[in-house]
Protein backbone atom coordinates (compact mmCIF):
# COMPACT_ATOMS: atom_id res chain seq x y z
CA UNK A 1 7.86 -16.20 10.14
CA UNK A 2 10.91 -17.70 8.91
CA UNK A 3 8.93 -21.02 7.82
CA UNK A 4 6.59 -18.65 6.03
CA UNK A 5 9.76 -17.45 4.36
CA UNK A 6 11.24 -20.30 3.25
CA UNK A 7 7.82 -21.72 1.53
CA UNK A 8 7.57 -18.17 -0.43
CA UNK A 9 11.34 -18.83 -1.40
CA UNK A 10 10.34 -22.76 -2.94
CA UNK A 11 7.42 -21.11 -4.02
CA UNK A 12 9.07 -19.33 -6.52
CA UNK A 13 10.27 -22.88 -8.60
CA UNK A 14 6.71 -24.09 -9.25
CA UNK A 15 5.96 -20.68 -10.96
CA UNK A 16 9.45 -20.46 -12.74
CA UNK A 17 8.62 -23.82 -14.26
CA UNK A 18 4.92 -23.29 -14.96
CA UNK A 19 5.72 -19.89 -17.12
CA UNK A 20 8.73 -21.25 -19.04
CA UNK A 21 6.41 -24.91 -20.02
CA UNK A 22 3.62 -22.33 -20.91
CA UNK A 23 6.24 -20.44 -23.31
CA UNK A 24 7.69 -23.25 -25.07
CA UNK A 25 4.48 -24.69 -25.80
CA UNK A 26 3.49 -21.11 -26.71
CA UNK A 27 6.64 -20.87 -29.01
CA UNK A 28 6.85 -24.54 -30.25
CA UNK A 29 9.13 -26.52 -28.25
CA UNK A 30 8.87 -29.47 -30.41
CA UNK A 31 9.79 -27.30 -33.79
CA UNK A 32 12.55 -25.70 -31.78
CA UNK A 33 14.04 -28.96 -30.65
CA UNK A 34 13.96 -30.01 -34.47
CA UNK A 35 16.00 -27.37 -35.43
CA UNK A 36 18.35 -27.74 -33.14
CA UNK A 37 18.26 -31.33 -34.11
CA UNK A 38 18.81 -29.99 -38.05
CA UNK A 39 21.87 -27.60 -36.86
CA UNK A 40 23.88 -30.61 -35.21
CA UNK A 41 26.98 -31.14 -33.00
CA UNK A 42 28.56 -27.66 -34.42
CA UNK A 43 26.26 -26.19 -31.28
CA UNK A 44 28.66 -27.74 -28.59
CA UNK A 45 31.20 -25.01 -29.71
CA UNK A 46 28.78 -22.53 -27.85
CA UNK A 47 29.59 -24.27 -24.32
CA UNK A 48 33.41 -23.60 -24.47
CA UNK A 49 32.90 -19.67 -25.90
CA UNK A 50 31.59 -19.33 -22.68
CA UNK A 51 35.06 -19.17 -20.65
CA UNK A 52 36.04 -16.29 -23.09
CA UNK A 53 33.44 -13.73 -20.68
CA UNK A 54 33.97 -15.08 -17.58
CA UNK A 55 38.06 -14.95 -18.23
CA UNK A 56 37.74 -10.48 -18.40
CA UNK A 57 34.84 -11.41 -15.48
CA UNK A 58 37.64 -12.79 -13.67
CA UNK A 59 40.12 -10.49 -14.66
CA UNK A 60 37.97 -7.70 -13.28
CA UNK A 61 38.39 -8.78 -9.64
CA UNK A 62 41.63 -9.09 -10.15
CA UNK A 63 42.21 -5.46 -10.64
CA UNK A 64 40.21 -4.97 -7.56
CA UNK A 65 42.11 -7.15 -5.40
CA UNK A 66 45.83 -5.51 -7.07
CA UNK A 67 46.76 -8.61 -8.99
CA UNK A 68 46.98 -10.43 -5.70
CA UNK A 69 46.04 -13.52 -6.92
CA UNK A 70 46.19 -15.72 -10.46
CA UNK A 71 44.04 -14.94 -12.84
CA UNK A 72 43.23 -18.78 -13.41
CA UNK A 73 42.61 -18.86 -9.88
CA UNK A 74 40.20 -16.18 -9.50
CA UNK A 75 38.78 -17.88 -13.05
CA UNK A 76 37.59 -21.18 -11.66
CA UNK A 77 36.31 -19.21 -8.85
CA UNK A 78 34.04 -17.32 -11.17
CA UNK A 79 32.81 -20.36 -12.55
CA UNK A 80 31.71 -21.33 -9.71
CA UNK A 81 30.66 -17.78 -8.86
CA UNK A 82 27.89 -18.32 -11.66
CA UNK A 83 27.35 -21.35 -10.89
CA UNK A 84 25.72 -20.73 -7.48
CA UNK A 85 24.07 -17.42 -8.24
CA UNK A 86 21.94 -18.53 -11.30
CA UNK A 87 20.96 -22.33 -10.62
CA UNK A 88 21.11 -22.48 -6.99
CA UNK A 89 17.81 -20.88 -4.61
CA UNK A 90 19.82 -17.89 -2.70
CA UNK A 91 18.48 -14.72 -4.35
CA UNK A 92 21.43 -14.07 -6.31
CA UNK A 93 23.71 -13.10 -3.62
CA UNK A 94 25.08 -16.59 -2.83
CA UNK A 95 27.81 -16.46 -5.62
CA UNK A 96 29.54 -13.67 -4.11
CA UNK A 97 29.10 -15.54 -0.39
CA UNK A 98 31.01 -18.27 -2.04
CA UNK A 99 33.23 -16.49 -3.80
CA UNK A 100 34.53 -14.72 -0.94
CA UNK A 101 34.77 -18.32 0.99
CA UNK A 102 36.91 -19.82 -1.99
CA UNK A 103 39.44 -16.69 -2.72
CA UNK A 104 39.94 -16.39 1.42
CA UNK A 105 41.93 -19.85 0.50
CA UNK A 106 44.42 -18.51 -1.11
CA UNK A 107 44.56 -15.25 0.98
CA UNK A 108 44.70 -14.71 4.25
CA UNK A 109 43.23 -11.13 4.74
CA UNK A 110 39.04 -11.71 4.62
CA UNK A 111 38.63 -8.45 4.65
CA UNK A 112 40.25 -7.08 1.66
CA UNK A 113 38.82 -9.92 -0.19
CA UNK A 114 34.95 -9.15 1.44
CA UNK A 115 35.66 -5.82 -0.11
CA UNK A 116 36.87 -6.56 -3.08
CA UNK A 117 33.68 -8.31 -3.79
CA UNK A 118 31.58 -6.35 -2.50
CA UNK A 119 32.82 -3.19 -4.57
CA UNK A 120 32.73 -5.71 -7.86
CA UNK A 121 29.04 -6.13 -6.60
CA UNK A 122 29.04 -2.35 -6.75
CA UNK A 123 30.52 -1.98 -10.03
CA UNK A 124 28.17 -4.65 -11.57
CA UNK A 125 25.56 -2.88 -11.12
CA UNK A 126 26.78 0.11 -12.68
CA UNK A 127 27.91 -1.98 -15.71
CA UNK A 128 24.45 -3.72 -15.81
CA UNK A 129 22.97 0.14 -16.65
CA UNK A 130 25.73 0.58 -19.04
CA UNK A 131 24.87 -2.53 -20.83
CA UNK A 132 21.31 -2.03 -21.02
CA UNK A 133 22.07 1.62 -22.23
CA UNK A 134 24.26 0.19 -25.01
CA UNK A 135 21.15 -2.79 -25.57
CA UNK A 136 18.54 -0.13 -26.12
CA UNK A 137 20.66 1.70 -28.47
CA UNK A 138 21.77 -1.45 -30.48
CA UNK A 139 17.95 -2.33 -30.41
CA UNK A 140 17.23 1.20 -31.76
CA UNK A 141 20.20 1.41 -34.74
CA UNK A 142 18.72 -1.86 -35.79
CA UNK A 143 15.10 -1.40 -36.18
CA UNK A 144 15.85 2.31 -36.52
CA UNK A 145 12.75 3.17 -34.45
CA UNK A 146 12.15 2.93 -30.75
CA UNK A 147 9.28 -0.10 -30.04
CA UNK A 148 7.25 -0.98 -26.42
CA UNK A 149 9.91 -3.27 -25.04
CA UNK A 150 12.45 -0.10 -25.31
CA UNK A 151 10.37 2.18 -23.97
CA UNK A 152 9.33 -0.58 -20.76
CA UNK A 153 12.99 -0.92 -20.06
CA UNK A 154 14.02 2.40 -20.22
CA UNK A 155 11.38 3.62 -17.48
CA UNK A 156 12.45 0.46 -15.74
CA UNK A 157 16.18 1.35 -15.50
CA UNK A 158 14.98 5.41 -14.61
CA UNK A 159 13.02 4.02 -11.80
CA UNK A 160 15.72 1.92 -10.18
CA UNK A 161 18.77 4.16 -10.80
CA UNK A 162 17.67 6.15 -7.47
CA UNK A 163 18.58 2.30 -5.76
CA UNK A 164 21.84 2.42 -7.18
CA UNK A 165 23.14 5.29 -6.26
CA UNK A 166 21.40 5.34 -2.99
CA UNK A 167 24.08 2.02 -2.38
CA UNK A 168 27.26 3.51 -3.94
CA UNK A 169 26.18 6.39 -1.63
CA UNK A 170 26.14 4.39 1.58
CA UNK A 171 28.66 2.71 0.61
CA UNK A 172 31.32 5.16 -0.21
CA UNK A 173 29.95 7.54 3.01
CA UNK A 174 28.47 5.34 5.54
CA UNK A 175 29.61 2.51 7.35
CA UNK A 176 26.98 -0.21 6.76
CA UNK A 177 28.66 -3.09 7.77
CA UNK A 178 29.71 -1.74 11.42
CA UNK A 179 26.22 -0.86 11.85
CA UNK A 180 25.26 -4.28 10.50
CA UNK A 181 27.68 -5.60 13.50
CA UNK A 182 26.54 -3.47 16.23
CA UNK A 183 23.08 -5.00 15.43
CA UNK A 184 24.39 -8.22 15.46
CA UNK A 185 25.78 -7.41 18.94
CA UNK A 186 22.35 -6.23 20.36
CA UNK A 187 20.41 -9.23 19.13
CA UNK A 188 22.52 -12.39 19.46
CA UNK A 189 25.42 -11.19 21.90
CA UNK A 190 29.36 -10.14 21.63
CA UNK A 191 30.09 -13.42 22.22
CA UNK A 192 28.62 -15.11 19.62
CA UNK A 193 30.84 -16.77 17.09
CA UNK A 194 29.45 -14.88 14.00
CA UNK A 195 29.90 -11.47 16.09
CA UNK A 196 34.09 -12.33 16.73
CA UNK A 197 34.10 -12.82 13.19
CA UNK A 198 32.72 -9.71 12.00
CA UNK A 199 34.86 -6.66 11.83
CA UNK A 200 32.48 -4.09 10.31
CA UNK A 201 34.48 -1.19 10.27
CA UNK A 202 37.59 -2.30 8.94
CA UNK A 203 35.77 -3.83 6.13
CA UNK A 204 34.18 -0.42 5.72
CA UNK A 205 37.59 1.05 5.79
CA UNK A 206 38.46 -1.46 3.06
CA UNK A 207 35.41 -0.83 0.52
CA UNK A 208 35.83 2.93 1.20
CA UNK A 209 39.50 3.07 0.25
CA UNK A 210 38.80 0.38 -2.66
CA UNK A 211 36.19 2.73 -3.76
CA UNK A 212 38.36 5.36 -3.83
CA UNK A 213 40.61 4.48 -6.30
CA UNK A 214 38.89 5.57 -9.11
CA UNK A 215 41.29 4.32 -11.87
CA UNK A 216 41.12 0.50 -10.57
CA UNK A 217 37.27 0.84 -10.39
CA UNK A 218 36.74 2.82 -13.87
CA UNK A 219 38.93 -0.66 -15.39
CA UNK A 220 36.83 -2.93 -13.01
CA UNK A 221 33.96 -1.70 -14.98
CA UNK A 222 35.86 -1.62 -18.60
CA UNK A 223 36.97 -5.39 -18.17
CA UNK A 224 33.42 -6.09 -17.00
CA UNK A 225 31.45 -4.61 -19.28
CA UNK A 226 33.66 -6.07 -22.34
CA UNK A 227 32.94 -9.33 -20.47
CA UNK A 228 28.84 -9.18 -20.71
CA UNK A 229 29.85 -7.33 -24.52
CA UNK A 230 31.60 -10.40 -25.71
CA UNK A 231 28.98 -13.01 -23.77
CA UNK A 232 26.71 -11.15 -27.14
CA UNK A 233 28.95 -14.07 -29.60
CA UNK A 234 27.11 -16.65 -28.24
CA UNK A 235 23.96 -15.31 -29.36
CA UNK A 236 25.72 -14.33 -32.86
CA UNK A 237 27.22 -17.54 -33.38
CA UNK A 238 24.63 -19.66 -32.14
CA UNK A 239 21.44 -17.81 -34.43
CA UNK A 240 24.45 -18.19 -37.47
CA UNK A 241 24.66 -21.87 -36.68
CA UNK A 242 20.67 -22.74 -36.44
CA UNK A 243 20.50 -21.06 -40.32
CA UNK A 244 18.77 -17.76 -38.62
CA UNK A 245 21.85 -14.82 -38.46
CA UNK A 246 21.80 -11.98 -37.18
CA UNK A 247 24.06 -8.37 -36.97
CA UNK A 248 26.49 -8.11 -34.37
CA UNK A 249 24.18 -4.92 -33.16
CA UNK A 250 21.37 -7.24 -32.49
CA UNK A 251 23.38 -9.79 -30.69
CA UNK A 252 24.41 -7.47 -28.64
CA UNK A 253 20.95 -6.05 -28.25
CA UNK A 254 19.43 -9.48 -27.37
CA UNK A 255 22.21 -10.20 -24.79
CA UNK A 256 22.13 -6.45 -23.36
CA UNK A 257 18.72 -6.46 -23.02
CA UNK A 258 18.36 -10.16 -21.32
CA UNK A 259 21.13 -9.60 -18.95
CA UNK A 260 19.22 -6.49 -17.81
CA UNK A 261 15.79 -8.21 -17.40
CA UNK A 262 16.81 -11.51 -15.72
CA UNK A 263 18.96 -9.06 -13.14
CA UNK A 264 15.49 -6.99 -12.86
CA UNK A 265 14.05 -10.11 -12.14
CA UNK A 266 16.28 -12.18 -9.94
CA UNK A 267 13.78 -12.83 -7.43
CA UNK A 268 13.05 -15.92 -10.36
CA UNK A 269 15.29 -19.02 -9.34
CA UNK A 270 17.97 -19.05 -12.37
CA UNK A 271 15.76 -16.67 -14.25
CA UNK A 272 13.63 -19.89 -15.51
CA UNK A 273 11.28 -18.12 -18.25
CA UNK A 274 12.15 -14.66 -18.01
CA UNK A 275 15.32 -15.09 -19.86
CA UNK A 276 13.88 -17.31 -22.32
CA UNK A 277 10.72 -14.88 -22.87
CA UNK A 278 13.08 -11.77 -23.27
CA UNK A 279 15.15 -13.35 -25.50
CA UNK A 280 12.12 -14.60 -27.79
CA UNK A 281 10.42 -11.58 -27.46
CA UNK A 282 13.68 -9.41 -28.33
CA UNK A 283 14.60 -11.54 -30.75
CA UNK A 284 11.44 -11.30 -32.62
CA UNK A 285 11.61 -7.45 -32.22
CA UNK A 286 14.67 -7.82 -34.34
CA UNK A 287 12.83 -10.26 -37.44
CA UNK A 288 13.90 -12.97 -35.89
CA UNK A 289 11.66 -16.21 -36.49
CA UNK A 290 10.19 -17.61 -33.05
CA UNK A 291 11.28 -21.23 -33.21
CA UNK A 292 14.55 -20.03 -33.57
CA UNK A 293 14.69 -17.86 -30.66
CA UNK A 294 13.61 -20.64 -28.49
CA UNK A 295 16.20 -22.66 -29.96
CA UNK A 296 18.78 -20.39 -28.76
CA UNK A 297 17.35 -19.69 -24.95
CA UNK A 298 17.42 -23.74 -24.86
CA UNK A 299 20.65 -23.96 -26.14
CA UNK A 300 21.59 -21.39 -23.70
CA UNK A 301 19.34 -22.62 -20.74
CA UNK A 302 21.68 -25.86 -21.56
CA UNK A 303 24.81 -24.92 -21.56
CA UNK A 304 24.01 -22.71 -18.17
CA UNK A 305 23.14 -26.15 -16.94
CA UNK A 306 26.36 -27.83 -18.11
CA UNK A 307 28.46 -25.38 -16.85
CA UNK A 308 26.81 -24.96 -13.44
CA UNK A 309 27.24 -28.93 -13.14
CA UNK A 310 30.78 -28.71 -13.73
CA UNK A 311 31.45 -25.87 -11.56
CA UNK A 312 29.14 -27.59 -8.33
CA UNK A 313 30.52 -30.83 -8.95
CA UNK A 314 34.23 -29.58 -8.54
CA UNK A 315 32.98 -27.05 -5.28
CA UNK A 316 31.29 -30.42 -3.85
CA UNK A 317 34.74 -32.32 -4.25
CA UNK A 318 36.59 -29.16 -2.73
CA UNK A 319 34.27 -29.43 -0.13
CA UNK A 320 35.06 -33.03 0.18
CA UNK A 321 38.69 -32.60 0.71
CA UNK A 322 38.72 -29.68 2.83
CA UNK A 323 36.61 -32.29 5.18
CA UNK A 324 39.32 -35.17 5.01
CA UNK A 325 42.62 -32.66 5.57
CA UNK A 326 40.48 -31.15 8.55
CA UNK A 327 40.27 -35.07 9.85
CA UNK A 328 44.08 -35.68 8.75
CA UNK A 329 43.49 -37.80 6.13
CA UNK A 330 44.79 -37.66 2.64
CA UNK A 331 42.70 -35.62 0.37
CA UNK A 332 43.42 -38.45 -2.24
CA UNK A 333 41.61 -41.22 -0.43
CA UNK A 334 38.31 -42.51 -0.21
């Protein structure tokens, strides 16, 4: 079963590729490429703009976890945060995994860090509604009429809200993670070494209590949705630099709306063609002309790329030196 699994799981890259090749050639990939060729090195700007979003990402957490930690610390760990959950294969849920591994360095108490994350996890997806709520309504100012796309996503997000309050249900009332370890019990033992680690209902305790303070939540959810707002200036500046600009409505529009679909589709590794369709297909919605919507989800695809290299590169290296102090040798050698 679990063999079958993992095929289904690298299954999913062959497709991904397949249905972004067929959309560039579809678009024009080669007239694309030229204009991004035409627009020039004033495009690398767009790869720094990106720390701007994940900096009130970042500061998010921190109000969850009561300014306990830097917010440069909790920064890099973001980075890295994205890094894993859109370019590596773990279903999007292997950036907060990591995340939690990299802040319980610099804090001792798991728990309140496992919680933290997992009401940020909570919050995200209350701020991914809100976005695409603010997307269709950009969308719908611009074009001052409400088109397919709008009406697709909006039964989308009315058919999934059920979902999300069914998990900030469970999670505020239940105690999900003490059942998850008295299942753990039954089917590999007490003794076993993930079971000692596990203390489900004090981290139940800890999301319950997190979730309970309302004020620290409602700016968890400010600070990230002004995060995924401002992520919009990368679509704005980078349509204004390939000689194709658009309003600030429709930026946010295009990013809204793509943020919303690649999250509906995460089951995608890093959302390979379904962001790039949504943003071509949303940016033509708006008058924008094909080629240079592809230019931008390749510019974007790209920078993704640059910035997940950076961030994996650094957690391999961390890795690497948490393996020589463990063997007592300094991190600083060979």
């Amino acid at each position: 079963m679990m063999s079958l699994i993992k095929r289904l799981a690298w299954l999913r890259w062959p497709i991904a590729v397949a249905l972004l090749i067929a959309l560039a050639l579809h678009e024009g990939i080669f007239e694309a490429l030229a204009l991004i060729k035409r627009a020039g090195p004033v495009l690398l700007w767009l790869i720094p703009l990106h720390a701007l979003p994940l900096l009130l990402d970042a500061r998010a957490w921190q109000v969850l976890l009561r300014d306990r930690l830097p917010l440069t610390t909790l920064w890099w760990i973001a980075v890295v945060r994205e890094a894993v959950g859109r370019l590596l294969p773990v279903l999007g849920i292997g950036g907060e995994l990591i995340g939690i591994r990299l802040a319980a360095r610099y804090m001792s108490d798991v728990g309140v860090v496992s919680a933290s994350v997992i009401v940020e996890t909570l919050v995200t997806m209350a701020v991914q509604y809100a976005l695409a709520m603010l997307g269709l309504a950009c969308l719908y100012m611009t074009l001052g009429h409400a088109d397919g796309l709008s009406a697709i996503i909006a039964w989308g997000l009315a058919m999934s809200l059920p979902i999300a309050v069914c998990a900030f249900v469970v999670a505020h009332r239940g105690a999900p993670f003490h059942r998850l370890e008295a299942m753990a019990c039954r089917w590999i033992g007490e003794s076993h070494q993930l079971v000692a680690k596990l203390d489900g209902k004090r981290l139940d305790a800890e999301i319950r209590s997190l979730l309970q303070r309302t004020s620290r939540c409602a700016s968890a959810f400010a600070w990230q949705l002004a995060g995924y707002v401002l992520g919009a200036s990368e679509i704005y500046f980078g349509l204004a630099m390939l000689g194709h600009p658009v309003s600030i409505a429709g930026a946010i529009a295009i990013e809204a709306l793509t943020q919303c679909v690649r999250n509906a589709f995460f089951i995608m590794p890093a959302g390979l063609g379904v962001q790039e369709a949504t943003i071509v297909t949303v940016s033509a919605a708006l008058g924008i002309d094909r080629e240079a919507a592809l230019s931008l989800a390749l510019l974007r695809r790209a920078r993704e790329f640059i910035w997940g290299g950076i961030a994996l590169t650094l957690l391999r290296l961390l890795g690497a030196a948490d393996v020589k102090e463990r063997s007592g040798a300094p991190a600083g050698l060979p």
